[in-house]
N, C-alpha and C. Protein backbone atom coordinates (compact mmCIF):
# COMPACT_ATOMS: atom_id res chain seq x y z
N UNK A 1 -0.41 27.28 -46.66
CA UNK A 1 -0.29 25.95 -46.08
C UNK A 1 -0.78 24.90 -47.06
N UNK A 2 -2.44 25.08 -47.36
CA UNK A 2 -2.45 24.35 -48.52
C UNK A 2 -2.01 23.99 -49.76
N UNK A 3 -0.82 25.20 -50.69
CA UNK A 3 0.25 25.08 -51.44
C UNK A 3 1.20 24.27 -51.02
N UNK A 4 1.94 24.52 -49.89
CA UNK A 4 2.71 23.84 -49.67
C UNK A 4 2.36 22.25 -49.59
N UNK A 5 1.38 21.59 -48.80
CA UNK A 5 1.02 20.48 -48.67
C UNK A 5 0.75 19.91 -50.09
N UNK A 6 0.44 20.63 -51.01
CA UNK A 6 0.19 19.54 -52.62
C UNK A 6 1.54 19.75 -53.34
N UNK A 7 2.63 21.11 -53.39
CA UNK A 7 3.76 20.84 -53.06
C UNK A 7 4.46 19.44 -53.25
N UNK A 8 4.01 19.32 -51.47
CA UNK A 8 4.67 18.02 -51.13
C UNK A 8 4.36 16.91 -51.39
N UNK A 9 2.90 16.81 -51.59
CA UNK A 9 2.25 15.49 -52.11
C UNK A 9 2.94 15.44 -53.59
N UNK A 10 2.85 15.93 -54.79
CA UNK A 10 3.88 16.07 -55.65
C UNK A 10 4.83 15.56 -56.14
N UNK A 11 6.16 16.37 -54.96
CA UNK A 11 7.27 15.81 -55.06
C UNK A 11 7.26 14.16 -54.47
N UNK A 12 6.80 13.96 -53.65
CA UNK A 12 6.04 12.32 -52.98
C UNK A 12 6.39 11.57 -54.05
N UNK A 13 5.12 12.11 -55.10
CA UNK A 13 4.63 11.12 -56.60
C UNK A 13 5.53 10.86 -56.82
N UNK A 14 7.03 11.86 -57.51
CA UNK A 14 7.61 11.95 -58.28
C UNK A 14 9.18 10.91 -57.68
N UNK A 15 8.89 10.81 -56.19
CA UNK A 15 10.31 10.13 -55.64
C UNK A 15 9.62 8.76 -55.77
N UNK A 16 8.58 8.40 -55.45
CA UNK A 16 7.69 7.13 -56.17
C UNK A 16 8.20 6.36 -57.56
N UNK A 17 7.08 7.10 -58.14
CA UNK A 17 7.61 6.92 -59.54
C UNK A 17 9.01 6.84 -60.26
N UNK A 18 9.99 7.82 -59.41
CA UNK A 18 11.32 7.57 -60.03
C UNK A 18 11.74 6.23 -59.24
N UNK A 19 11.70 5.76 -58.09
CA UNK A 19 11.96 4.78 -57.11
C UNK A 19 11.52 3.34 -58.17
N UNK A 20 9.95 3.16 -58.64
CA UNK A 20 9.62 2.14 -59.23
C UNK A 20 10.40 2.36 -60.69
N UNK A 21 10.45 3.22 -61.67
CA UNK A 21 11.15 3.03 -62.45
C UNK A 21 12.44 2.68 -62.27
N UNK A 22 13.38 3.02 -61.28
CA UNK A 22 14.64 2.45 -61.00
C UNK A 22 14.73 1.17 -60.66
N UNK A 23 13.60 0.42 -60.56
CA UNK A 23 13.34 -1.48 -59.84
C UNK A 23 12.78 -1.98 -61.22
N UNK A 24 12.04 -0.92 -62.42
CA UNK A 24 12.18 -1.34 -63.39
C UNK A 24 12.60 -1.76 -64.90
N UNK A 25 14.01 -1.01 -64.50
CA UNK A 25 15.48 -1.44 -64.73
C UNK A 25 16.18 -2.01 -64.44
N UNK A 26 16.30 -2.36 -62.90
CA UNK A 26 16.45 -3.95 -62.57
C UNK A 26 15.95 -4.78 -63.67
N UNK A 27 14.76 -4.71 -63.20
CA UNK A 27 13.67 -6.16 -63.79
C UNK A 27 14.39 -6.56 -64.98
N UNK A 28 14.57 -5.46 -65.46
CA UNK A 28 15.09 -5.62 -67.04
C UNK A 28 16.26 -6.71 -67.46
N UNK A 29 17.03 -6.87 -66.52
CA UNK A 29 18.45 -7.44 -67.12
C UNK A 29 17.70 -8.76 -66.21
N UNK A 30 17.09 -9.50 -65.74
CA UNK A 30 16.78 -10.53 -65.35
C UNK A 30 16.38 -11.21 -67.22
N UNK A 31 17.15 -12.29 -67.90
CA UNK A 31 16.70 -12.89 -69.01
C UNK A 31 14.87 -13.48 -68.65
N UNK A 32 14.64 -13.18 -70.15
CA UNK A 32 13.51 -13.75 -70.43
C UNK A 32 13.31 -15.34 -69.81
N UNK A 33 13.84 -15.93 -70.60
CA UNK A 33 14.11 -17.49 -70.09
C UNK A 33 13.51 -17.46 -68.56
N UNK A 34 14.00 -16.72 -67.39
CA UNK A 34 13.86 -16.58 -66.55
C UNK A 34 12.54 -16.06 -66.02
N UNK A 35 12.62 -14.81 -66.19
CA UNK A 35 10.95 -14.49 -66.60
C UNK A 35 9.67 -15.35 -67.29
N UNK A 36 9.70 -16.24 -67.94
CA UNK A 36 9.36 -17.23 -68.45
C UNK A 36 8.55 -18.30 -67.22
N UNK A 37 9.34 -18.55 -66.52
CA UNK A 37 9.69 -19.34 -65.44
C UNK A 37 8.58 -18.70 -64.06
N UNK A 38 8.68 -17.53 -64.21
CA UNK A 38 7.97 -16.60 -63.13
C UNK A 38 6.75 -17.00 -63.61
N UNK A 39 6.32 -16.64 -64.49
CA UNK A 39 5.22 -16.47 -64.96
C UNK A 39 4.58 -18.02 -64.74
N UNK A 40 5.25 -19.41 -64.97
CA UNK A 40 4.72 -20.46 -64.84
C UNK A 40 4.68 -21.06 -63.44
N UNK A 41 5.69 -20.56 -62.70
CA UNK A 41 5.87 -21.13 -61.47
C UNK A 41 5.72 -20.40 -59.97
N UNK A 42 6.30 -18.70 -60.63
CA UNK A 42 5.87 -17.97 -59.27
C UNK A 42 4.78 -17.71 -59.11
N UNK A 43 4.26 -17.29 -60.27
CA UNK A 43 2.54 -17.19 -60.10
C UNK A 43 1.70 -17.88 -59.23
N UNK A 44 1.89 -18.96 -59.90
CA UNK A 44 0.78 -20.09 -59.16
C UNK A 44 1.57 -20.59 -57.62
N UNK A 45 2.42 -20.88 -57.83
CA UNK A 45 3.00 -21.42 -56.31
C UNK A 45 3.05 -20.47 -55.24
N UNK A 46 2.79 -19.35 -55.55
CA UNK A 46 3.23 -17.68 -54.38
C UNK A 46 1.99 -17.05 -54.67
N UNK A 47 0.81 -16.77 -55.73
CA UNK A 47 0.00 -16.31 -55.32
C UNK A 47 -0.01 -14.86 -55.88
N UNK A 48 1.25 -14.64 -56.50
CA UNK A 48 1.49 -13.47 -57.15
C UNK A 48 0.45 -13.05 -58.42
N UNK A 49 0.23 -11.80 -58.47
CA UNK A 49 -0.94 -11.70 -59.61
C UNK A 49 -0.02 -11.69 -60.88
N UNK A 50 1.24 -10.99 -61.44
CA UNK A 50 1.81 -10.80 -62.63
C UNK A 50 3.21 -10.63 -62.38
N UNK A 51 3.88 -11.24 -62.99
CA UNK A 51 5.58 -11.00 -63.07
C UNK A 51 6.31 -9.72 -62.88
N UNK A 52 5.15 -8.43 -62.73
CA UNK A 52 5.55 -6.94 -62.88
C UNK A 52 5.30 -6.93 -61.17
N UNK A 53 4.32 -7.40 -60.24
CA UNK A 53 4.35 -6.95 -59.04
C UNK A 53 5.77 -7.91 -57.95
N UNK A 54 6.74 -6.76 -58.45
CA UNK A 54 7.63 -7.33 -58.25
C UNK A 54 7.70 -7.24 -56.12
N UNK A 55 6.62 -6.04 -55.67
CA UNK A 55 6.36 -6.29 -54.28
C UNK A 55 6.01 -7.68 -53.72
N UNK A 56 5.37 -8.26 -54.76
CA UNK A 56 4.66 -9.63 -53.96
C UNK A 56 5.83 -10.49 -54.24
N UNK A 57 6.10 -10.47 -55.54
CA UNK A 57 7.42 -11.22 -55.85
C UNK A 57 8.41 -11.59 -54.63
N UNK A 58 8.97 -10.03 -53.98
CA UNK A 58 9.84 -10.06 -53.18
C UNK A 58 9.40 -10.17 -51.70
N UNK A 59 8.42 -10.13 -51.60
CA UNK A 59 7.91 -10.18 -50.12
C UNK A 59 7.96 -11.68 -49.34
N UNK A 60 7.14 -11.46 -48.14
CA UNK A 60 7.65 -12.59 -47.02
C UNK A 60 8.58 -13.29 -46.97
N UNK A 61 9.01 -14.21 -46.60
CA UNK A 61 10.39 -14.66 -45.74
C UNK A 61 10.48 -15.55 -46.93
N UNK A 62 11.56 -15.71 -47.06
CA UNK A 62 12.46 -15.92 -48.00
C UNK A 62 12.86 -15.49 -49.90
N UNK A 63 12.10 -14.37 -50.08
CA UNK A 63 11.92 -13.81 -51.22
C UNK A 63 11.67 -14.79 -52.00
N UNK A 64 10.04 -14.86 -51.97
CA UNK A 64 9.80 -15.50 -53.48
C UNK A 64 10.01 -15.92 -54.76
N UNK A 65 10.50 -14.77 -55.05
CA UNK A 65 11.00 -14.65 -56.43
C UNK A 65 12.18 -15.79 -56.59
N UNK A 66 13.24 -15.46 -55.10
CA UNK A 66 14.11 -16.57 -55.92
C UNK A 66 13.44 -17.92 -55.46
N UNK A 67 12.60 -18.53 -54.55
CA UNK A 67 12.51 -19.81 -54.57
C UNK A 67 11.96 -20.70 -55.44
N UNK A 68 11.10 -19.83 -56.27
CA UNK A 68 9.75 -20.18 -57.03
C UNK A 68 10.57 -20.49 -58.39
N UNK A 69 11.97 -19.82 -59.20
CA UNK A 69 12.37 -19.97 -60.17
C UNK A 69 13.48 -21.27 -60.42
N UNK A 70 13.96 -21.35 -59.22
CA UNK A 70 15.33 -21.89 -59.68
C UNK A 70 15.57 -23.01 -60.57
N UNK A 71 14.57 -24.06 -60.16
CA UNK A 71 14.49 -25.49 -60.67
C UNK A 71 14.30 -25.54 -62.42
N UNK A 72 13.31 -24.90 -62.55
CA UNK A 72 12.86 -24.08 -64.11
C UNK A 72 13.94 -23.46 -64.70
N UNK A 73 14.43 -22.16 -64.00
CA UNK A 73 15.24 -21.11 -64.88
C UNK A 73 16.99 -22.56 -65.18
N UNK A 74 17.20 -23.31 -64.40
CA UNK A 74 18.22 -24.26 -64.76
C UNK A 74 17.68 -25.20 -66.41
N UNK A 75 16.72 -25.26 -66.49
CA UNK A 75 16.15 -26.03 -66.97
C UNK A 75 16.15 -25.30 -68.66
N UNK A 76 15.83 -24.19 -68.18
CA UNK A 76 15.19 -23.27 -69.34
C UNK A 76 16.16 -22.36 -69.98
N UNK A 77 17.04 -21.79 -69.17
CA UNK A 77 18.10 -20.46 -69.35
C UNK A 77 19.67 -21.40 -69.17
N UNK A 78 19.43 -22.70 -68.94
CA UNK A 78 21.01 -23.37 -68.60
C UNK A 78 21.37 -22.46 -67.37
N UNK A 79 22.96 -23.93 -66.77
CA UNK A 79 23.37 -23.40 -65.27
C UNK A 79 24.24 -22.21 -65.34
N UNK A 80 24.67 -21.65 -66.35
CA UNK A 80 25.51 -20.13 -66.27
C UNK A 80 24.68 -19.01 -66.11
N UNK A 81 23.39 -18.87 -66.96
CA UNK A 81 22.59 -17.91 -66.60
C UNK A 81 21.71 -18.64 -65.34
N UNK A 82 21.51 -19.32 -64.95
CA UNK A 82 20.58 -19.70 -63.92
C UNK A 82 21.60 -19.47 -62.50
N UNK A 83 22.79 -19.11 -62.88
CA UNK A 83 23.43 -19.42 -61.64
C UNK A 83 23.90 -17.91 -60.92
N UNK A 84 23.75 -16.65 -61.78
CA UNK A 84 23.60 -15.36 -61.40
C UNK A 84 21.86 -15.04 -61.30
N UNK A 85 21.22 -15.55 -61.73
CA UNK A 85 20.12 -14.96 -61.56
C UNK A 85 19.73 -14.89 -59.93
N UNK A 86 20.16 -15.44 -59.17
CA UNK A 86 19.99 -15.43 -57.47
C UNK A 86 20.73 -13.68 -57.40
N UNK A 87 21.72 -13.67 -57.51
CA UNK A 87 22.15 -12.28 -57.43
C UNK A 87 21.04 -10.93 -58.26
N UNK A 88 20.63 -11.35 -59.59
CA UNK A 88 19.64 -10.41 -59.83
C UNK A 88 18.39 -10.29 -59.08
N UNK A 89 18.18 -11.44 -58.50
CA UNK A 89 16.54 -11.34 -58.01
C UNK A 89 16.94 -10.57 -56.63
N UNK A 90 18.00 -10.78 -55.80
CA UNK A 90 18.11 -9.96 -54.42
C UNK A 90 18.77 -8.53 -55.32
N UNK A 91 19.22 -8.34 -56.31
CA UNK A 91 19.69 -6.80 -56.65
C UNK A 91 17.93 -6.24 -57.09
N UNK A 92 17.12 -6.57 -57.57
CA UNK A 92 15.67 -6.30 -57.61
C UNK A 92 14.87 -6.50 -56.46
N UNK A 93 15.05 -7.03 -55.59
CA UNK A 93 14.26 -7.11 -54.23
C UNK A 93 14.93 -6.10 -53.47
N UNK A 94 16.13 -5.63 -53.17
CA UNK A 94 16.67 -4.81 -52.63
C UNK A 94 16.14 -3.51 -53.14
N UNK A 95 16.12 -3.25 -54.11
CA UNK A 95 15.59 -2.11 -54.98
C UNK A 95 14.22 -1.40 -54.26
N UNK A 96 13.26 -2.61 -54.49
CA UNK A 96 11.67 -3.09 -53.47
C UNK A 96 11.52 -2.18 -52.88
N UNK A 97 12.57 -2.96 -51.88
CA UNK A 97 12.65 -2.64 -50.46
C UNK A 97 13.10 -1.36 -50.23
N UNK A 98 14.35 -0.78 -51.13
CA UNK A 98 14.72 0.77 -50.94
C UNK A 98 13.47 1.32 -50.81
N UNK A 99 12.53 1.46 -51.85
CA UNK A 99 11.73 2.02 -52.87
C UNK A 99 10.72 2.32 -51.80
N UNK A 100 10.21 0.89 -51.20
CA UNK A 100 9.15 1.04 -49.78
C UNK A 100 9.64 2.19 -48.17
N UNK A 101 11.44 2.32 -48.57
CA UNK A 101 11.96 3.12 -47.68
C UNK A 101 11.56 4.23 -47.85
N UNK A 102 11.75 4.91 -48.85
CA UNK A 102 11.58 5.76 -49.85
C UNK A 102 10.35 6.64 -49.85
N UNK A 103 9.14 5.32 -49.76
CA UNK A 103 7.91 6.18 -49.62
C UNK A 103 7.72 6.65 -48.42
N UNK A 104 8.28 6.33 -47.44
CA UNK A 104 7.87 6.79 -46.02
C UNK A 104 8.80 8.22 -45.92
């Protein structure tokens, strides 16, 4: 019984860990420029500790991540890349959210 139970704790880690590495390949194709922007604006306005906790990022009602960037990432990355980045930040919040499915 006790084999089996660390077993399972284990495989747990390992659907974890593969879960966050798959949200941190997301992260990835979000431009710097953009990221940039997080760091100056989501931070402080949301309360977020670092551009990597992409949980806080995406959490409470209305996903952070995208409200906190937009004004900036136009500013910083121009309106062609600023204007998909709404689609990357919900393809990375979705991810999140799998990921939190995932652990349960």
């Amino acid at each position: 019984m006790k084999a089996s139970f660390v077993i399972f704790a284990v495989l747990l880690q390992l659907v974890i860990v593969s879960a966050e590495h798959q949200c941190e390949q997301v992260a990835r194709t979000i431009p710097q420029c953009a990221i940039d922007c997080m760091d100056q604006n989501a931070l402080d306005s949301v309360g977020c500790k670092s551009v990597d906790d992409y949980e806080c990022l995406c959490d409470q009602a209305g996903w952070r991540i995208k409200n906190a960037i937009q004004g900036c990432a136009i500013s910083k990355c121009g309106m062609a890349t600023a204007s998909g980045l709404s689609d990357k930040a919900t393809e990375l919040c979705d991810c999140v959210k799998q990921a939190r499915k995932d652990e349960l």
